[in-house]
Protein backbone atom coordinates (compact mmCIF):
# COMPACT_ATOMS: atom_id res chain seq x y z
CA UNK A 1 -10.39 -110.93 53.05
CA UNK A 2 -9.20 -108.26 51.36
CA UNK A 3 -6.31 -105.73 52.14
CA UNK A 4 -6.62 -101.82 51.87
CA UNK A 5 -3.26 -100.79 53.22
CA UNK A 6 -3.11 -97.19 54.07
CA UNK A 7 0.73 -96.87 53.69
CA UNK A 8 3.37 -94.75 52.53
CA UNK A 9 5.50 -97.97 52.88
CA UNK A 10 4.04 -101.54 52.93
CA UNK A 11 6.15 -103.87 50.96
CA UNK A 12 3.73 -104.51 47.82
CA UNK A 13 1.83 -101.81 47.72
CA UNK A 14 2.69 -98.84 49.84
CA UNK A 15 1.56 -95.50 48.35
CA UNK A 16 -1.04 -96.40 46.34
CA UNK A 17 -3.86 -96.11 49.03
CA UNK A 18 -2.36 -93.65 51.26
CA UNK A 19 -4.75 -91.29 50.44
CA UNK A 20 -7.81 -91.64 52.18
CA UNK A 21 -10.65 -91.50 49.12
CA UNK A 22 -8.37 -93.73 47.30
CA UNK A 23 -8.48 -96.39 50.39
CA UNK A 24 -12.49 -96.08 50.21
CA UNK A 25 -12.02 -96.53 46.58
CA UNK A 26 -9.84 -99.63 46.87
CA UNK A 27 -11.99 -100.58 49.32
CA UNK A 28 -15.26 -100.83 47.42
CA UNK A 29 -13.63 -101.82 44.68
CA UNK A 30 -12.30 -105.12 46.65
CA UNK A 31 -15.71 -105.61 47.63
CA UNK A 32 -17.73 -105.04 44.21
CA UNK A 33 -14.72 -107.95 43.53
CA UNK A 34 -16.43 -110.16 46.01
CA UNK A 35 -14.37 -109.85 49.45
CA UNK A 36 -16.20 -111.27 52.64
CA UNK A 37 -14.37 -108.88 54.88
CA UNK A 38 -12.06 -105.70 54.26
CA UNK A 39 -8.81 -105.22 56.56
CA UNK A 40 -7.36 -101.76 56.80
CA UNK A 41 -4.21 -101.48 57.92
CA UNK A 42 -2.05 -97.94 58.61
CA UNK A 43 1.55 -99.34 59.89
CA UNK A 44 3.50 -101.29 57.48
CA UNK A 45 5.24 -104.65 59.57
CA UNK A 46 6.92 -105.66 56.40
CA UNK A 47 10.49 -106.92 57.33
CA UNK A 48 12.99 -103.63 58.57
CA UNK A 49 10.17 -101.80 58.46
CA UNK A 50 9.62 -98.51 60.60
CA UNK A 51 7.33 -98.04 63.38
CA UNK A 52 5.08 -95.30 63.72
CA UNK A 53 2.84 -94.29 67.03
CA UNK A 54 -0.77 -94.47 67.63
CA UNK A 55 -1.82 -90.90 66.84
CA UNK A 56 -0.33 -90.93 63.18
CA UNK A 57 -1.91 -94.75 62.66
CA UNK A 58 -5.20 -93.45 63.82
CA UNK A 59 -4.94 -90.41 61.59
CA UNK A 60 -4.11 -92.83 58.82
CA UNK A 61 -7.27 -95.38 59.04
CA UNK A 62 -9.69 -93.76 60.68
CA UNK A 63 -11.72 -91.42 58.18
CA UNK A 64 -11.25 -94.74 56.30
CA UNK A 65 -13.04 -96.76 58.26
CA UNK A 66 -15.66 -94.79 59.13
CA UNK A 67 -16.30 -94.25 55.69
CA UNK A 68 -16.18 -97.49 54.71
CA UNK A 69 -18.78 -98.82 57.86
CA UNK A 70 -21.02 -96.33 56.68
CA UNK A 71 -21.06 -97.50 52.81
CA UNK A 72 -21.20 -101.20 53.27
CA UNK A 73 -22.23 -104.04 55.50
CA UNK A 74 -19.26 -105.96 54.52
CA UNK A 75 -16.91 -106.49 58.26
CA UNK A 76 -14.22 -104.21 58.84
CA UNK A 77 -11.03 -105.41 60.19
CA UNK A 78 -7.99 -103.44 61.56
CA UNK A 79 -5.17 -104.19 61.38
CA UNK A 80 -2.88 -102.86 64.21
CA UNK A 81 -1.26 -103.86 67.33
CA UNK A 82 -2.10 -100.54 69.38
CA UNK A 83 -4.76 -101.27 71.88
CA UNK A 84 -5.96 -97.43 71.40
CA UNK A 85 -5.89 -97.84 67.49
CA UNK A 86 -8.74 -100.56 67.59
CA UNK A 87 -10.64 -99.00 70.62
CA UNK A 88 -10.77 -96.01 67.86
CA UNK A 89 -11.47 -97.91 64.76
CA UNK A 90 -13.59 -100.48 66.49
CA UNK A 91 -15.80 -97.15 68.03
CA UNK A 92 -15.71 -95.97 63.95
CA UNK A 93 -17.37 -99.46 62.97
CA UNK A 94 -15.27 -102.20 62.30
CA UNK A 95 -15.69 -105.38 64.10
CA UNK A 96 -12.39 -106.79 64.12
CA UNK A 97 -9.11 -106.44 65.31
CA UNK A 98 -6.20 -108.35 63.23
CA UNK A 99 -3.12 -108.08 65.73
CA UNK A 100 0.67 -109.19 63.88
CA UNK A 101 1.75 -109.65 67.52
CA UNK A 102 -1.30 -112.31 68.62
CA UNK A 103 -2.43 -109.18 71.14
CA UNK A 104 0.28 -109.57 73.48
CA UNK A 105 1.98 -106.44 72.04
CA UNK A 106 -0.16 -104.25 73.84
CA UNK A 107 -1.31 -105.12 77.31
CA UNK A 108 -4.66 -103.19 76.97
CA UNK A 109 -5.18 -105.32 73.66
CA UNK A 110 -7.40 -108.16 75.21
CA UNK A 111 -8.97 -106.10 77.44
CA UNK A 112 -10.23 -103.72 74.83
CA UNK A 113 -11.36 -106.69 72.43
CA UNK A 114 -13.33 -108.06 75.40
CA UNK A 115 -14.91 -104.69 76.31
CA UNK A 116 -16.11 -104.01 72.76
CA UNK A 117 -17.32 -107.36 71.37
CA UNK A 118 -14.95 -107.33 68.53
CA UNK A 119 -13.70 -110.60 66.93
CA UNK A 120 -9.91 -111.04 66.85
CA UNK A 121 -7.06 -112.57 64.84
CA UNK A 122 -4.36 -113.53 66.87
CA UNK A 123 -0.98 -114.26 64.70
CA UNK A 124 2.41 -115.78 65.36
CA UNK A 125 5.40 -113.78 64.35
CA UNK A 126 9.03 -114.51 65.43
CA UNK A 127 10.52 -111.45 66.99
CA UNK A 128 8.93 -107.83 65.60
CA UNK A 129 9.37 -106.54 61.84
CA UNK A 130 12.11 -105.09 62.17
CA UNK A 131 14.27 -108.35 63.48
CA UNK A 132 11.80 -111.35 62.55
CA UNK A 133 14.02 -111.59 59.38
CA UNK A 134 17.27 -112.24 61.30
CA UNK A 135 17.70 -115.87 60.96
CA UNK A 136 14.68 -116.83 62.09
CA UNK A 137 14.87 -120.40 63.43
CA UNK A 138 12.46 -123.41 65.11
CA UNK A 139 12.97 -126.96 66.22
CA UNK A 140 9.83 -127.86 64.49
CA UNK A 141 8.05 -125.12 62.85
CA UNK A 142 4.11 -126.74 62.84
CA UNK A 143 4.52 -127.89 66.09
CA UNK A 144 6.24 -124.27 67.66
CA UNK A 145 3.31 -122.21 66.38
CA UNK A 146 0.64 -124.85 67.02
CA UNK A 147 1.94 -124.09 70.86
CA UNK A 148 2.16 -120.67 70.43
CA UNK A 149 -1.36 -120.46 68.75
CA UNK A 150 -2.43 -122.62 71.25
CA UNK A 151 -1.22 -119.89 74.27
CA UNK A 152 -2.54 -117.26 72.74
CA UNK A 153 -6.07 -118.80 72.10
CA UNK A 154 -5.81 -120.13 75.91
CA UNK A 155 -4.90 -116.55 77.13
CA UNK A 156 -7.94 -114.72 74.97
CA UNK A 157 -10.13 -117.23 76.25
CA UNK A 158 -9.30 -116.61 80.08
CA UNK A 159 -9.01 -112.72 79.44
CA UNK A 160 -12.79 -112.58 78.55
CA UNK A 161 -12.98 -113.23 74.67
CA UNK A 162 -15.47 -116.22 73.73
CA UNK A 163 -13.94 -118.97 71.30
CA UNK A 164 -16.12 -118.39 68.21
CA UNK A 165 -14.59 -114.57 68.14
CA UNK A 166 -11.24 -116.06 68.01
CA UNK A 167 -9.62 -116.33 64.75
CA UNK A 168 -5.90 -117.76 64.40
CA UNK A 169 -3.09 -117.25 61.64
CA UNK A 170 0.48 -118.87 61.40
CA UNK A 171 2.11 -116.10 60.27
CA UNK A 172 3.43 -116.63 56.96
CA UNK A 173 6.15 -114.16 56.27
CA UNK A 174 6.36 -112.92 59.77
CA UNK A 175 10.18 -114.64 60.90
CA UNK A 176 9.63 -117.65 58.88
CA UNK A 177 12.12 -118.56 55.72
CA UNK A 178 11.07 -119.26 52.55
CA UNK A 179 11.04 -122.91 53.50
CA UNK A 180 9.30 -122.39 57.01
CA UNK A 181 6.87 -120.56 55.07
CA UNK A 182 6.42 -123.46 52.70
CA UNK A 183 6.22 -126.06 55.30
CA UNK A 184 3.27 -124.10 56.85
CA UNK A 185 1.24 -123.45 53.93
CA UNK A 186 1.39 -127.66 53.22
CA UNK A 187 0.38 -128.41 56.79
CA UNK A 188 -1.29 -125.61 58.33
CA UNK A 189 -4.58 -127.80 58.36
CA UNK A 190 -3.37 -129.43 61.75
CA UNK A 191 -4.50 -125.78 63.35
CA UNK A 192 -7.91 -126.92 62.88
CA UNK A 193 -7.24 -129.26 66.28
CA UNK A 194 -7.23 -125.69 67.63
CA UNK A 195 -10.90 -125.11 67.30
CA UNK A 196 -10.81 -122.23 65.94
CA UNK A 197 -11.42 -120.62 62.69
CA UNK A 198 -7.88 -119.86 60.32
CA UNK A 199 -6.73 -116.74 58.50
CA UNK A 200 -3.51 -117.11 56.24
CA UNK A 201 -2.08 -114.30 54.60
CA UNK A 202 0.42 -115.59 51.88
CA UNK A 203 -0.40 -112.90 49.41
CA UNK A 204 2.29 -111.61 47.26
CA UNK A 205 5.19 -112.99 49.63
CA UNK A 206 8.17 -113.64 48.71
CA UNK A 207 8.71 -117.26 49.06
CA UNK A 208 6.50 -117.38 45.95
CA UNK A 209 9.15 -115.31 43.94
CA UNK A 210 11.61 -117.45 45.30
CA UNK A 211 9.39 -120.82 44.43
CA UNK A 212 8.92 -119.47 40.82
CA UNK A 213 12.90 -118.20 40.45
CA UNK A 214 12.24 -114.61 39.94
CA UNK A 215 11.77 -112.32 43.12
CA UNK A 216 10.41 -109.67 40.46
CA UNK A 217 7.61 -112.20 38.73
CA UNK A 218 4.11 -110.56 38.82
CA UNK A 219 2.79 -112.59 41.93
CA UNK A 220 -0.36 -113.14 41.44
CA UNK A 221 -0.48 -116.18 39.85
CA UNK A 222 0.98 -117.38 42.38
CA UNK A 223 -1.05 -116.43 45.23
CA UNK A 224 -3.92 -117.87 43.27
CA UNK A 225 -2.55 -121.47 43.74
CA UNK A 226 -1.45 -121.07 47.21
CA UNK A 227 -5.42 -119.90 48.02
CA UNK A 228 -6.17 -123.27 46.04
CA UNK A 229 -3.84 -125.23 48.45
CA UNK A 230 -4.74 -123.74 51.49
CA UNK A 231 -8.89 -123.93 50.83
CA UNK A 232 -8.20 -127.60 50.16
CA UNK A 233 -7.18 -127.74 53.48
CA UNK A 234 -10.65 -125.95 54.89
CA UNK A 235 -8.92 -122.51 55.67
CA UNK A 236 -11.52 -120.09 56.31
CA UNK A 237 -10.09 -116.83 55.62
CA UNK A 238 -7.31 -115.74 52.90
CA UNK A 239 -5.88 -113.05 52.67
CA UNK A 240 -5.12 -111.03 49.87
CA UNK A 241 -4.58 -108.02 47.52
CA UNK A 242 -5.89 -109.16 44.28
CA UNK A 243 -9.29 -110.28 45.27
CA UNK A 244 -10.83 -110.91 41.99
CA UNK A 245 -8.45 -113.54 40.52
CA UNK A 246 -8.66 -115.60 43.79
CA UNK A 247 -12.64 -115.29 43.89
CA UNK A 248 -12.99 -116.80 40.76
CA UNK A 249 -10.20 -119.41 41.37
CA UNK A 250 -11.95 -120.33 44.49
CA UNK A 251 -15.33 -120.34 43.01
CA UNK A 252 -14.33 -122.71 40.30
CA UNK A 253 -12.47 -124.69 42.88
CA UNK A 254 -15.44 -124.94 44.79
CA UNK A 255 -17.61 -126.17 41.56
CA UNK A 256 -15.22 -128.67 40.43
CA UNK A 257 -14.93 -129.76 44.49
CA UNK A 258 -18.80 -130.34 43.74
CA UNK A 259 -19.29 -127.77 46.97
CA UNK A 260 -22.30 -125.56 46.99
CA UNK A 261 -21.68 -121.72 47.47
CA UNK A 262 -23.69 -119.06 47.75
């Protein structure tokens, strides 16, 4: 999956697609790269980040993902916790809603991802942005968000939304430490017992600038062999910025695995 984020402000890199023909740009470019899905995203939820409402987010992402439906048949995500965000983008063409707060943020959330037929990605984050970095703490980290996960599946189910359109994600970054974070990546394979498919986002974080020493080290690298470790454990979906790099590492991966791919 790659990420298009249509920011002034997201933490790696806000700015650079804020205009809207250099979003569509990015996008195609991620795809020509090889990305199975695109996920545009308007609000930043880095840590202390700033909210913003629904009718700037929709003026941020919309003409993108319009535009972007129209030039490919590569998915759509959006990514957004506003229930009238992805009734918007969702009417523009994408097909799935990505929701930080594991759509209990916005009441109408479910209820619009039932009425529409979109797929969903419900996430686990400790408090919001702008206080999950505030000593975020667990009794057992796997086994809190495997409960959480689990709640959230159960409630999407029983609001309307059939398991295969269910996607789930751990969260990393969102109110975890560095070593929360790490703990998750090497065990986030037990969310398969969920029965549902798993998106991880561990792109660019900053536990890998802490793993490697240098909070300013180029990240990619690094990103590469967390994609490594996590499709060794059968994730389904990853996350990330630098699409390329992480094809080709998973495409080797997959050769040397002696797994056929398309």
């Amino acid at each position: 999956m790659g990420i298009v984020n249509v920011t002034p402000d997201s933490f790696s890199d806000g700015g650079r697609f804020f205009d809207p023909v250099a979003a569509v740009e990015q996008g195609l470019r991620l795809i020509e790269q090889g990305a199975d899905l695109l996920d545009i995203g308007g609000e930043s939820t880095r840590p202390y980040s700033s909210p913003i409402d629904a009718r700037e987010e929709i003026r941020r992402v919309l003409a993108v993902v319009r535009t972007l439906c129209r030039q490919t048949a590569v998915p759509v995500s959006i990514d957004t916790s506003k229930a009238q965000v992805a009734a918007e983008a969702i009417a523009a063409g994408a097909e799935i809603i990505n929701d930080v707060t594991g759509l209990a943020g916005d009441p109408d959330m479910p209820r619009v991802a039932a009425e529409t037929g979109a797929g969903v990605c419900a996430m686990h984050m400790q408090g919001t942005p702008q206080t999950m970095q505030d000593n975020p703490a667990y009794g057992d980290v796997v086994a809190d968000i495997f409960e959480y996960l689990q709640g959230r599946r159960d409630a999407l189910i029983a609001s309307g939304l059939e398991p295969p359109r269910i996607c789930l994600d751990p969260g990393i970054g969102f109110g975890k430490t560095h070593e929360h974070n790490l703990t998750l990546l090497a065990k986030c394979g037990r969310y398969h017992d969920l029965g549902c498919p798993l998106l991880v986002g561990p792109s660019r974080k900053g536990f890998i600038g802490h793993v490697l020493g240098d909070q300013r080290a180029d990240r990619t690298a690094g990103t590469i062999g967390v994609a490594l470790a996590l499709a060794r454990q059968g994730v389904q979906v990853i996350r990330v910025h630098d699409v390329a790099p992480v094809r080709q590492a998973l495409l080797l991966f997959d050769s040397v695995a002696g797994i056929s791919t398309p």
